[in-house]
PDB file of N, CA and C in Angstrom:
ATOM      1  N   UNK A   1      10.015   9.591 -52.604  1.00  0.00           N
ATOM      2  CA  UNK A   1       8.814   9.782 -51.821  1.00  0.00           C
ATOM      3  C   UNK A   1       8.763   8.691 -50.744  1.00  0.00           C
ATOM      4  N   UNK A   2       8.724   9.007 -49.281  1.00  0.00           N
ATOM      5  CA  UNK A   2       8.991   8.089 -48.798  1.00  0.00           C
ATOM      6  C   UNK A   2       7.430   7.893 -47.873  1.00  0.00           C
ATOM      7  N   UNK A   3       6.412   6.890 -47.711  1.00  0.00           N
ATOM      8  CA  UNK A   3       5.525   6.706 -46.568  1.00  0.00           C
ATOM      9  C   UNK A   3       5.681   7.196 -44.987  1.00  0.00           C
ATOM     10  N   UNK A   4       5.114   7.777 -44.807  1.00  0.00           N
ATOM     11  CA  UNK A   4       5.173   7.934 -42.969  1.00  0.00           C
ATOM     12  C   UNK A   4       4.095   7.779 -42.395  1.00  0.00           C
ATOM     13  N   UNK A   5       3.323   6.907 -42.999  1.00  0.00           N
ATOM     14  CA  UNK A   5       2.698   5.781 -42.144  1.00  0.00           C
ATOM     15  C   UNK A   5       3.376   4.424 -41.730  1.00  0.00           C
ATOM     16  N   UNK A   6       4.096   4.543 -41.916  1.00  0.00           N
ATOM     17  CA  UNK A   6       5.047   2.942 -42.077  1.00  0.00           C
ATOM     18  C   UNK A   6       6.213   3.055 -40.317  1.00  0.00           C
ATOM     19  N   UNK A   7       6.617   4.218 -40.354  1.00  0.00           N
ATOM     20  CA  UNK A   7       7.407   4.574 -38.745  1.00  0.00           C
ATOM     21  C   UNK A   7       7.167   4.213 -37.817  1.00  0.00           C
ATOM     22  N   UNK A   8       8.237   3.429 -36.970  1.00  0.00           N
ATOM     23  CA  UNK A   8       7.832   2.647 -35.744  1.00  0.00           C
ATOM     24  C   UNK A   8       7.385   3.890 -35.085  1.00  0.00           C
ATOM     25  N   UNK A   9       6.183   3.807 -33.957  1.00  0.00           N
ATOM     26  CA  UNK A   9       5.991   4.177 -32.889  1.00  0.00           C
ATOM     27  C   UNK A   9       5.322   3.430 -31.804  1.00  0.00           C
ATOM     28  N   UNK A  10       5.743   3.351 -30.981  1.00  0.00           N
ATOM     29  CA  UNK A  10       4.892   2.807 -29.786  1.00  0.00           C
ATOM     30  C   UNK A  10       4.276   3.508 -28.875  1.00  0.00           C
ATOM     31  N   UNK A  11       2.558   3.666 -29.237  1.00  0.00           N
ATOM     32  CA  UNK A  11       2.082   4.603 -28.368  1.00  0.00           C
ATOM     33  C   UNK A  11       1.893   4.376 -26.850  1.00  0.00           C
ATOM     34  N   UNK A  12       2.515   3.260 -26.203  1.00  0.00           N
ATOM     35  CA  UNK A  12       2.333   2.761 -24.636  1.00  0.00           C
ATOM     36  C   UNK A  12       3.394   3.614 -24.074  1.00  0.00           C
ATOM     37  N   UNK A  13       4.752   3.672 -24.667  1.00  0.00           N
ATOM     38  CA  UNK A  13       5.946   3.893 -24.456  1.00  0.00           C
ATOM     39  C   UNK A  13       6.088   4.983 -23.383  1.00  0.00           C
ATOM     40  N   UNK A  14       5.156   5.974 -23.431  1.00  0.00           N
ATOM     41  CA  UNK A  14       5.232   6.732 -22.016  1.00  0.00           C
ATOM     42  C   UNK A  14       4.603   6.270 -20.791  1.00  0.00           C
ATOM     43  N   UNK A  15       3.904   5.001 -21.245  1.00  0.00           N
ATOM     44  CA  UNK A  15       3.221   4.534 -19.794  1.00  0.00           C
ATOM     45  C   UNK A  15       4.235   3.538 -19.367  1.00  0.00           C
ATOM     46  N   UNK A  16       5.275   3.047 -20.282  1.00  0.00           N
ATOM     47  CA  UNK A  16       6.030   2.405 -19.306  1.00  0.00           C
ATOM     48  C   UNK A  16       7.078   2.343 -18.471  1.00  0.00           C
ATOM     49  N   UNK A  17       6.683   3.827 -18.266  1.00  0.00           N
ATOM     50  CA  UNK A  17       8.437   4.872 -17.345  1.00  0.00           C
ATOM     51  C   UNK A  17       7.972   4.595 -16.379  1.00  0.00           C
ATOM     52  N   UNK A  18       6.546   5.000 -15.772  1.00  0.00           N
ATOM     53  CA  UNK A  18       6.091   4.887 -14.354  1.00  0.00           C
ATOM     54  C   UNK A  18       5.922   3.774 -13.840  1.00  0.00           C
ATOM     55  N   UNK A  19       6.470   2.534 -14.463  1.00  0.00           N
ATOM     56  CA  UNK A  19       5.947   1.044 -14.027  1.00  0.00           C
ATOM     57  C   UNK A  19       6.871   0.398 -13.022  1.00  0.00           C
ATOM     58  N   UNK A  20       8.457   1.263 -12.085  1.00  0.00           N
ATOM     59  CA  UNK A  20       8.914   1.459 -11.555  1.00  0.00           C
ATOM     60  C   UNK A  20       9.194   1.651  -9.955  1.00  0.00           C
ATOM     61  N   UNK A  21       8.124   2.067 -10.177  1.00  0.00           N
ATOM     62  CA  UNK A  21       6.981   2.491  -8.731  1.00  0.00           C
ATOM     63  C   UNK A  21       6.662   1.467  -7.857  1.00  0.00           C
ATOM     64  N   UNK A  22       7.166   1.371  -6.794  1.00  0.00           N
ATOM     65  CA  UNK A  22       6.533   0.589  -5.941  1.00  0.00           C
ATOM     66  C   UNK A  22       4.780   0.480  -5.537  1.00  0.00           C
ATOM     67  N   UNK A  23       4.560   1.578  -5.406  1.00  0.00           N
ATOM     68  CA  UNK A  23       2.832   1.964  -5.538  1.00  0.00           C
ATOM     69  C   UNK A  23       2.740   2.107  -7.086  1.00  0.00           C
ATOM     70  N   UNK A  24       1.235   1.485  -7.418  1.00  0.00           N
ATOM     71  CA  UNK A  24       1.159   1.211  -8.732  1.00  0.00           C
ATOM     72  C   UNK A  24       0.124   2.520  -9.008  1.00  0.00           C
ATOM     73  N   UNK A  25      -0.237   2.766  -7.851  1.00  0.00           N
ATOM     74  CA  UNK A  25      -1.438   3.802  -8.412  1.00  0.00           C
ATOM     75  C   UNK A  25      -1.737   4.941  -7.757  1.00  0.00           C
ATOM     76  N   UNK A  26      -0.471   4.941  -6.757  1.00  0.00           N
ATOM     77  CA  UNK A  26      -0.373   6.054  -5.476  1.00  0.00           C
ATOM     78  C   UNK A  26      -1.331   6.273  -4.524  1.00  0.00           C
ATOM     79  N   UNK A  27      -2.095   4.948  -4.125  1.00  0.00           N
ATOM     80  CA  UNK A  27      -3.530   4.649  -3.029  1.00  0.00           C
ATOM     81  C   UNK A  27      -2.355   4.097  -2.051  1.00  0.00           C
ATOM     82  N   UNK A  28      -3.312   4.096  -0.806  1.00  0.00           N
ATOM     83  CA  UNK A  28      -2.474   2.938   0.321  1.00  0.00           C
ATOM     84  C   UNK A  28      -3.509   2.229   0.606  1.00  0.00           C
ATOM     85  N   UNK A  29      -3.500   1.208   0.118  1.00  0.00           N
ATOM     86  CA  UNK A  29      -5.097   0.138   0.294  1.00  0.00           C
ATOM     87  C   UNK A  29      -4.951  -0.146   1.324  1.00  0.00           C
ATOM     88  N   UNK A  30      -6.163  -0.430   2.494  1.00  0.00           N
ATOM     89  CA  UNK A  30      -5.682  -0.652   3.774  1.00  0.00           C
ATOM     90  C   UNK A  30      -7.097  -1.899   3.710  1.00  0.00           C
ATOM     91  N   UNK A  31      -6.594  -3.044   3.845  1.00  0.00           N
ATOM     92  CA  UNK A  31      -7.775  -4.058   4.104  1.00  0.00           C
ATOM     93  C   UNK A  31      -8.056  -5.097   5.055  1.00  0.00           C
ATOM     94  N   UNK A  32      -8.742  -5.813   5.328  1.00  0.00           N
ATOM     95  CA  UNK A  32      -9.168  -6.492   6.579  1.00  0.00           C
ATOM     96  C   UNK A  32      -9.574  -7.843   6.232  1.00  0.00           C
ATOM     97  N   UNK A  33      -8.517  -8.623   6.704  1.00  0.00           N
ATOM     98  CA  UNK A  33      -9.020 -10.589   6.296  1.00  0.00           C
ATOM     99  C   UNK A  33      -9.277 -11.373   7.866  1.00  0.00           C
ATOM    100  N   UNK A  34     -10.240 -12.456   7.175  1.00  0.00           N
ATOM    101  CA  UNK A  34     -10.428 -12.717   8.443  1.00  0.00           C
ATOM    102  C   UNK A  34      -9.625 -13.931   8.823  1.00  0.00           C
ATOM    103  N   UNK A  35      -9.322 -14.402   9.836  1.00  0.00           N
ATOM    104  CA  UNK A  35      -8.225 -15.546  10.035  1.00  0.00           C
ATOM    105  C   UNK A  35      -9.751 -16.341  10.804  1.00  0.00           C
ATOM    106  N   UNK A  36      -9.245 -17.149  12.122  1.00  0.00           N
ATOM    107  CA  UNK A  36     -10.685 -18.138  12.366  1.00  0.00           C
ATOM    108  C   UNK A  36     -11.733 -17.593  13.923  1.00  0.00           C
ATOM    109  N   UNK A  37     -12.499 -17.432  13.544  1.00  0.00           N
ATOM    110  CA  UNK A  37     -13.541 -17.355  14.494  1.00  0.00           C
ATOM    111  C   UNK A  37     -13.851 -15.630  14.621  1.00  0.00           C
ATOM    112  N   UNK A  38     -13.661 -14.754  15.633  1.00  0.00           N
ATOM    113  CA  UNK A  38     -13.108 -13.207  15.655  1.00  0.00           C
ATOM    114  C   UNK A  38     -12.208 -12.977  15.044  1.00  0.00           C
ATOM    115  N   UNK A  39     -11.181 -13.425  15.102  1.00  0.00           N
ATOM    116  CA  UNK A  39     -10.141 -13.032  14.591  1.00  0.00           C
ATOM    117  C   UNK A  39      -9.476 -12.541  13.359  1.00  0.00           C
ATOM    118  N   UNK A  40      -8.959 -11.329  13.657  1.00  0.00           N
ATOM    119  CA  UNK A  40      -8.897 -10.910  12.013  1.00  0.00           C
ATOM    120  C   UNK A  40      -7.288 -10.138  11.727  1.00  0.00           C
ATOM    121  N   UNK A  41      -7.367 -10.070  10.649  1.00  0.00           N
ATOM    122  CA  UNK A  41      -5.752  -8.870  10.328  1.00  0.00           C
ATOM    123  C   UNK A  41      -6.013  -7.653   9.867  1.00  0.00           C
ATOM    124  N   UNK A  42      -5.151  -6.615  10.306  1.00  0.00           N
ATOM    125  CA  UNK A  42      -5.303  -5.591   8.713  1.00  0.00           C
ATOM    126  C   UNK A  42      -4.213  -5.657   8.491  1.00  0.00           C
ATOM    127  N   UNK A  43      -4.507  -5.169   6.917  1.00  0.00           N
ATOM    128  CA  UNK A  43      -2.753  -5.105   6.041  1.00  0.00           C
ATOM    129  C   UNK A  43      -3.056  -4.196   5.365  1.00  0.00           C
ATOM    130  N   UNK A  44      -1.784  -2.952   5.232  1.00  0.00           N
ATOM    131  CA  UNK A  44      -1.463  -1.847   4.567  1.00  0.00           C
ATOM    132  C   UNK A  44      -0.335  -2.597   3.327  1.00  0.00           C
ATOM    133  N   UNK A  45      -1.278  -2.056   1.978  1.00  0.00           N
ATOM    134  CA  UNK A  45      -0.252  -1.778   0.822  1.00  0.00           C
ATOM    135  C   UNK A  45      -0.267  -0.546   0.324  1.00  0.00           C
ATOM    136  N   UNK A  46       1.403  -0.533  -0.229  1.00  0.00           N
ATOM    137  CA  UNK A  46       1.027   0.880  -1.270  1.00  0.00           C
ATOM    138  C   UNK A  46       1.965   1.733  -1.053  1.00  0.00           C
ATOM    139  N   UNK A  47       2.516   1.544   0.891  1.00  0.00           N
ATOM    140  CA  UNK A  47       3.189   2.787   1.362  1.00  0.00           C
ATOM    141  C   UNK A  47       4.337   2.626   0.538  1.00  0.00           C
ATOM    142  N   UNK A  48       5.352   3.811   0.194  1.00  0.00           N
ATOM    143  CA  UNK A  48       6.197   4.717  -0.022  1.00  0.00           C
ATOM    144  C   UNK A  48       7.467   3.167   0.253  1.00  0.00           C
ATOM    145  N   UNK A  49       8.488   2.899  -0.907  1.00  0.00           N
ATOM    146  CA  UNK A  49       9.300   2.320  -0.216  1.00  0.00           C
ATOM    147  C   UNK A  49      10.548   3.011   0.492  1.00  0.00           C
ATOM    148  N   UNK A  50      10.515   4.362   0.129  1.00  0.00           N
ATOM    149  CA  UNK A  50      11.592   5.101   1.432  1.00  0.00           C
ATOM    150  C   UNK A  50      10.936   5.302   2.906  1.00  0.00           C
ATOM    151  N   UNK A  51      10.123   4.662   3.020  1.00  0.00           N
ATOM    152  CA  UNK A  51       9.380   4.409   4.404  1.00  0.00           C
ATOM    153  C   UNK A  51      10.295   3.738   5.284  1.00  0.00           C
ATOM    154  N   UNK A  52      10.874   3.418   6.257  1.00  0.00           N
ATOM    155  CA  UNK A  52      11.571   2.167   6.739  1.00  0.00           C
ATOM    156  C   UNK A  52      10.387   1.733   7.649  1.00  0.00           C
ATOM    157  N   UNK A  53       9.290   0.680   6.879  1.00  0.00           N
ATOM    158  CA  UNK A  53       8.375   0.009   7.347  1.00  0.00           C
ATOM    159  C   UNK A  53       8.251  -0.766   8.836  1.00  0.00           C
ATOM    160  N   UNK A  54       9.643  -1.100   9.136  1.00  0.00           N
ATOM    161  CA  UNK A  54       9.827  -1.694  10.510  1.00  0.00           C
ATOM    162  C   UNK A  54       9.539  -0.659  11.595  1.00  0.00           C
ATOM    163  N   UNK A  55       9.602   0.070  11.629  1.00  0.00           N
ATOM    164  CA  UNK A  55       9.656   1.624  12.413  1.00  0.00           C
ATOM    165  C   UNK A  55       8.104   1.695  12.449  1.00  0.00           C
ATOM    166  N   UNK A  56       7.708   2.024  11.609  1.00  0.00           N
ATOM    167  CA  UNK A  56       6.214   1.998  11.400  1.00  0.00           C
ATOM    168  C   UNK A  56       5.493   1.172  11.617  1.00  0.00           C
ATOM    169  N   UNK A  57       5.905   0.006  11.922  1.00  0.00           N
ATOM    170  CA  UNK A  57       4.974  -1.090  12.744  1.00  0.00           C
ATOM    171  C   UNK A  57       5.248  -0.852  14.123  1.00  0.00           C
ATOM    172  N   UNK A  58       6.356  -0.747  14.401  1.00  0.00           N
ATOM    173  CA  UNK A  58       6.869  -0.970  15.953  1.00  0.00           C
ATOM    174  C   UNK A  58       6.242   0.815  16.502  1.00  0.00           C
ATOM    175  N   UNK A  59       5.529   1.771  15.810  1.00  0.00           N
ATOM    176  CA  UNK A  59       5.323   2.901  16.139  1.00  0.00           C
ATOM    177  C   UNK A  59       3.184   1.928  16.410  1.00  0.00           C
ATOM    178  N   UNK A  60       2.826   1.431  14.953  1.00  0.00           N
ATOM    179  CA  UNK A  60       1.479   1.054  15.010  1.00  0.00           C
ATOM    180  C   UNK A  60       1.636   0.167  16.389  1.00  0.00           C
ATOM    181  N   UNK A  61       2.336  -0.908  16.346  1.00  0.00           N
ATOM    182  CA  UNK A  61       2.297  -1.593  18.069  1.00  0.00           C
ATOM    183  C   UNK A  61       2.351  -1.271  18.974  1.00  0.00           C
ATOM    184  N   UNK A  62       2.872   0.395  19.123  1.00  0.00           N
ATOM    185  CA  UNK A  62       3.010   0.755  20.573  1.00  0.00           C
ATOM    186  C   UNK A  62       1.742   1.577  21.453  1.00  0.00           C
ATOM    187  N   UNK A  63       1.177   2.220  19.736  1.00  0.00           N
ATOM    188  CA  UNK A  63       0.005   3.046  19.475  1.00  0.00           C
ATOM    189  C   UNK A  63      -1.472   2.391  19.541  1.00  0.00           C
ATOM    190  N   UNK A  64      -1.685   1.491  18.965  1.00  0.00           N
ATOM    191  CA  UNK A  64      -2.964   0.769  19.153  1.00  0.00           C
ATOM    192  C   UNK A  64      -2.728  -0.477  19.837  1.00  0.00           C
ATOM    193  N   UNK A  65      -1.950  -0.800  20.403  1.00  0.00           N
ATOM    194  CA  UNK A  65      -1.681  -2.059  21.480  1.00  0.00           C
ATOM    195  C   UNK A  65      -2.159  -3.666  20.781  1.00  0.00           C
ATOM    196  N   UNK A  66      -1.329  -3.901  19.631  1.00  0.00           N
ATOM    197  CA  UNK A  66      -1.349  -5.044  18.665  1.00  0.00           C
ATOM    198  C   UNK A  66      -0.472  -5.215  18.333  1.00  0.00           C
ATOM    199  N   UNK A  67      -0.389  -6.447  17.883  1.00  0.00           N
ATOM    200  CA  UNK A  67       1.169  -7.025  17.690  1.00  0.00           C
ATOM    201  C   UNK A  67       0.748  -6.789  16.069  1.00  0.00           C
ATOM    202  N   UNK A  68       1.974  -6.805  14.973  1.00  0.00           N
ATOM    203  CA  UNK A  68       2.042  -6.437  13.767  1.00  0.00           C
ATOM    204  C   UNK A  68       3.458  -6.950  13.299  1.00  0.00           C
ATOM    205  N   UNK A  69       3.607  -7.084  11.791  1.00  0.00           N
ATOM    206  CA  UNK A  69       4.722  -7.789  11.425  1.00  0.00           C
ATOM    207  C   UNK A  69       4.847  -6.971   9.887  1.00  0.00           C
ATOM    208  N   UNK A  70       6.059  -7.091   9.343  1.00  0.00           N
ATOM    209  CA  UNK A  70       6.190  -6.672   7.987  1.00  0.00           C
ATOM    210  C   UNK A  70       6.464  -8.106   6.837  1.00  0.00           C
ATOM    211  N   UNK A  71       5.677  -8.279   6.063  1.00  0.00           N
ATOM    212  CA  UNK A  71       5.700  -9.515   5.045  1.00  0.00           C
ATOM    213  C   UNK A  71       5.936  -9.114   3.960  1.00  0.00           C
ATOM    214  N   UNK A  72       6.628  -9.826   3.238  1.00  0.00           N
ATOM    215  CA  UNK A  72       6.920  -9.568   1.750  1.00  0.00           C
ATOM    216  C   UNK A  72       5.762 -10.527   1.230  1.00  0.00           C
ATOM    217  N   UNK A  73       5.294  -9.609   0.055  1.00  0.00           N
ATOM    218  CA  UNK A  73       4.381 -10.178  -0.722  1.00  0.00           C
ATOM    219  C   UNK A  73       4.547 -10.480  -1.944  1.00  0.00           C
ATOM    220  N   UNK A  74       4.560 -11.111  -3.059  1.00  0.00           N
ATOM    221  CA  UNK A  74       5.109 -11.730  -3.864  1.00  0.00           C
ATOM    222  C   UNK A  74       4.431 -10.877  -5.059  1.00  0.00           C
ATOM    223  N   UNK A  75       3.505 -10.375  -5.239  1.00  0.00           N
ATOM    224  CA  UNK A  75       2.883  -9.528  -5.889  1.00  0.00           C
ATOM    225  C   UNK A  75       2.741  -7.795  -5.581  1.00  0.00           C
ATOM    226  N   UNK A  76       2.818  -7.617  -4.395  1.00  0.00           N
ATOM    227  CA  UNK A  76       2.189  -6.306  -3.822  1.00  0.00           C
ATOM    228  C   UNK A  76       3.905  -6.220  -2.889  1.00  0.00           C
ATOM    229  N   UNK A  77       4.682  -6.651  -2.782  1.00  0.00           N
ATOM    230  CA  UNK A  77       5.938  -5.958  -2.308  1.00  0.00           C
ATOM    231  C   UNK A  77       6.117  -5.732  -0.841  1.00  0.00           C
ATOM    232  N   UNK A  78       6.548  -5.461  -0.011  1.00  0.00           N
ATOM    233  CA  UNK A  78       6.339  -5.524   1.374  1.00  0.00           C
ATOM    234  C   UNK A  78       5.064  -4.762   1.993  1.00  0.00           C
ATOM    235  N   UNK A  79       4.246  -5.326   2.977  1.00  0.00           N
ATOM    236  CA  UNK A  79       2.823  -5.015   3.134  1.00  0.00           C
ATOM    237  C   UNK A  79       3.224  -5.328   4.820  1.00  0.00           C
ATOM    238  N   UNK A  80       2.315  -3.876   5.178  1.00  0.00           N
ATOM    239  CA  UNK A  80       1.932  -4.057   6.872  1.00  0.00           C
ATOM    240  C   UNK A  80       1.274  -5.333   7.444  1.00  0.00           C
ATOM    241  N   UNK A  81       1.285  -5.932   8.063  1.00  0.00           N
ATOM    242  CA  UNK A  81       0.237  -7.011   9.112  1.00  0.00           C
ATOM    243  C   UNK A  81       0.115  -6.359  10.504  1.00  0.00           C
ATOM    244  N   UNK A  82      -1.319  -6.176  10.763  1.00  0.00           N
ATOM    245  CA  UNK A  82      -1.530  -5.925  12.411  1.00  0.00           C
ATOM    246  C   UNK A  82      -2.465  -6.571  12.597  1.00  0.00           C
ATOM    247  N   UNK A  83      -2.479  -7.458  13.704  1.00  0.00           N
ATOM    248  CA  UNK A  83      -3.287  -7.918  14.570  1.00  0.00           C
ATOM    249  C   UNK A  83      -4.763  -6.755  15.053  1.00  0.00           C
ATOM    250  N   UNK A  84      -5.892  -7.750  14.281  1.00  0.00           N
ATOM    251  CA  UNK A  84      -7.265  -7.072  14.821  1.00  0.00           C
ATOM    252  C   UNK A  84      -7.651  -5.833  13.915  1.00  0.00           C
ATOM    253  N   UNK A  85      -8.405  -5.515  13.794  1.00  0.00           N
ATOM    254  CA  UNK A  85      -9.413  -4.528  12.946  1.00  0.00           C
ATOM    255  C   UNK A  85      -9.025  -3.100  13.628  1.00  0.00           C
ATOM    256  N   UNK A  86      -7.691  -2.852  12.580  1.00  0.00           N
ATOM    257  CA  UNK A  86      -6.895  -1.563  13.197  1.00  0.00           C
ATOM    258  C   UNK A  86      -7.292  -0.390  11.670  1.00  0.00           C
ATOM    259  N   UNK A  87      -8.377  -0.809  10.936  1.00  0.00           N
ATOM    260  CA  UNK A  87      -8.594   0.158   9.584  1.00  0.00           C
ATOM    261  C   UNK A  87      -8.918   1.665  10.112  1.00  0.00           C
ATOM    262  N   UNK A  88      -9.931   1.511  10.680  1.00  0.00           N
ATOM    263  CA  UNK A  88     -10.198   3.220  11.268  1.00  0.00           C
ATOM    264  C   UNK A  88      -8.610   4.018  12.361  1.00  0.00           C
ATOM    265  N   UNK A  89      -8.037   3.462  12.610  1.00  0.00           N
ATOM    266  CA  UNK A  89      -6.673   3.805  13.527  1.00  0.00           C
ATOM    267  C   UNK A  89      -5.975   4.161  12.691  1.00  0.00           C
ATOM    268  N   UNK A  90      -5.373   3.300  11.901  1.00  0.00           N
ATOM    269  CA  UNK A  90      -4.105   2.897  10.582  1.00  0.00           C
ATOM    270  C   UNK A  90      -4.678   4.489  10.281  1.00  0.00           C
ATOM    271  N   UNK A  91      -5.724   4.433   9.474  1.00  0.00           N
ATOM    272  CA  UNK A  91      -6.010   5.621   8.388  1.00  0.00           C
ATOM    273  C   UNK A  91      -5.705   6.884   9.021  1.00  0.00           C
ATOM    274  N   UNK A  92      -6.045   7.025  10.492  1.00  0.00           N
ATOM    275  CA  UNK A  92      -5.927   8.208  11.515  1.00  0.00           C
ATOM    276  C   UNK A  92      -4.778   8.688  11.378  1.00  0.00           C
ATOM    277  N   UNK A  93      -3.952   7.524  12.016  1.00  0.00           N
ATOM    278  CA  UNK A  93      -2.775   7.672  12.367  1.00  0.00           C
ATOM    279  C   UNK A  93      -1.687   7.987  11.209  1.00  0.00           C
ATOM    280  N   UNK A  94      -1.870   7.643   9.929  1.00  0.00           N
ATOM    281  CA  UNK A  94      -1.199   7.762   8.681  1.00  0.00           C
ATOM    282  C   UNK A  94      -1.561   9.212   7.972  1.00  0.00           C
ATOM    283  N   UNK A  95      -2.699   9.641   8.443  1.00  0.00           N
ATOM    284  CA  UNK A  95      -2.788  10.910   8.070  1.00  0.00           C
ATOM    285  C   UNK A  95      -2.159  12.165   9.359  1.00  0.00           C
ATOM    286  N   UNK A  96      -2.604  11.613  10.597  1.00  0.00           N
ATOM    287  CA  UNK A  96      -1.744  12.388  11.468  1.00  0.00           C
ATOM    288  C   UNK A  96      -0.019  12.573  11.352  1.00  0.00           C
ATOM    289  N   UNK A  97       0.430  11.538  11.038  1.00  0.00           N
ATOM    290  CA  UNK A  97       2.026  11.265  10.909  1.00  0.00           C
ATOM    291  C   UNK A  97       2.605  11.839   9.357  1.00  0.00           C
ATOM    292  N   UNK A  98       1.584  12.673   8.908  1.00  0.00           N
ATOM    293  CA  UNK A  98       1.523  12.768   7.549  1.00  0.00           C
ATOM    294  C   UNK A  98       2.869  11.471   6.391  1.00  0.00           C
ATOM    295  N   UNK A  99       2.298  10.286   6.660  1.00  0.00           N
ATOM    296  CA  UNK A  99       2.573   9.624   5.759  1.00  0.00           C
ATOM    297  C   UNK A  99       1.903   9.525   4.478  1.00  0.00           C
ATOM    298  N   UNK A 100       0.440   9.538   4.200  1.00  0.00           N
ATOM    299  CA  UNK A 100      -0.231   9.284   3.296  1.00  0.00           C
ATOM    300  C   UNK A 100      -1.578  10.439   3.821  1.00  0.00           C
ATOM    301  N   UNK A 101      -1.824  11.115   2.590  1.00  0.00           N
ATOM    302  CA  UNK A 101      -3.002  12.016   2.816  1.00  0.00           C
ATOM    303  C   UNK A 101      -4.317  10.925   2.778  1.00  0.00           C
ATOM    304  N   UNK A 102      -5.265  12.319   2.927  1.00  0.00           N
ATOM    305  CA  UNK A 102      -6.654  11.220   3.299  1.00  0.00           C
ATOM    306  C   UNK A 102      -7.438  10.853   2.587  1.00  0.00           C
ATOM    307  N   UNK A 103      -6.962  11.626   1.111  1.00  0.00           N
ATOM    308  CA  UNK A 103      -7.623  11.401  -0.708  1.00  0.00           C
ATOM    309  C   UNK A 103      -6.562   9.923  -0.490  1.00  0.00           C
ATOM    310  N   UNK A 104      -5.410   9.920  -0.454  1.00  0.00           N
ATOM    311  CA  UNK A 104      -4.942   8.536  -1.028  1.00  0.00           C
ATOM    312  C   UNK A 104      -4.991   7.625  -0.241  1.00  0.00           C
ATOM    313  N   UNK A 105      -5.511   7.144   1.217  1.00  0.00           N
ATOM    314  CA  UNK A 105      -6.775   6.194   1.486  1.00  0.00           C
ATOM    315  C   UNK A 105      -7.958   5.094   1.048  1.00  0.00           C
ATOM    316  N   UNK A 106      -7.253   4.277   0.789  1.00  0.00           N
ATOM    317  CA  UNK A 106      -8.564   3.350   0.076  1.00  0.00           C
ATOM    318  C   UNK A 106      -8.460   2.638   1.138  1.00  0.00           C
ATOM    319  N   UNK A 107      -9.681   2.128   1.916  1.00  0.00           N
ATOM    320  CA  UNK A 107     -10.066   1.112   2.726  1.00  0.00           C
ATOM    321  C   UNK A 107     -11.165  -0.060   2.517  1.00  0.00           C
ATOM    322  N   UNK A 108     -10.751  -1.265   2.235  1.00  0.00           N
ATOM    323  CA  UNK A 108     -11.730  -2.449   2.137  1.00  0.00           C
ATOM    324  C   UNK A 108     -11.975  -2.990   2.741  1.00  0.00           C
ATOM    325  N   UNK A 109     -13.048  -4.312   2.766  1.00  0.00           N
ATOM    326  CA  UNK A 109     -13.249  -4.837   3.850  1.00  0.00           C
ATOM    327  C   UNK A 109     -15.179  -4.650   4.127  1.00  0.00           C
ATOM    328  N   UNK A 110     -15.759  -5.448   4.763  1.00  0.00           N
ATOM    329  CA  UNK A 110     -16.753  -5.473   5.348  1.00  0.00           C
ATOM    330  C   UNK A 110     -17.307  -4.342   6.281  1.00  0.00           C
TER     331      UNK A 110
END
């Protein structure tokens, strides 16, 4: 007679296939910090890493007339930088270019 309450199982074990993912939750957080006086950034996380992100800045710089950079982030993985309060544009423009629909949109910020 053998117990089968006693059998390993680990009930997480299917949550930890998807942990792989560059997007952790399939949002593209798009948020707004302020640097000194006016001056401010936005930064996109989240996008897709078969994106080639450089392209996509140098498309956001030509489009909203701001300079922008790609940073690796030590937590969040490579993340957009643009010069100036580009949240209402970014979101436009990412749904026009169909990169990211307009349900997976999260925008923060003031």
């Amino acid at each position: 007679m053998s117990i089968q309450n006693l059998n390993t199982f680990d009930p997480f074990a299917d949550a930890s296939k998807g942990a792989d993912d560059d997007v952790q939750d399939g949002l593209v957080h798009i948020r707004i910090q302020q640097r000194n006086g006016r001056k401010t950034l936005t930064t996109v996380q989240g996008l897709s890493s078969e994106y080639d992100l450089k392209k996509i800045v140098r498309a956001c710089k030509k489009e909203f007339a701001c300079n922008g950079t790609v940073i690796e982030h030590p937590e969040y993985g490579e993340v957009l930088q643009l010069q100036g309060d580009q949240r209402e544009n970014i979101c436009q423009w990412l749904t026009k270019a169909g990169l990211a629909k307009p349900d997976q949109l999260k925008v923060h910020g003031f």
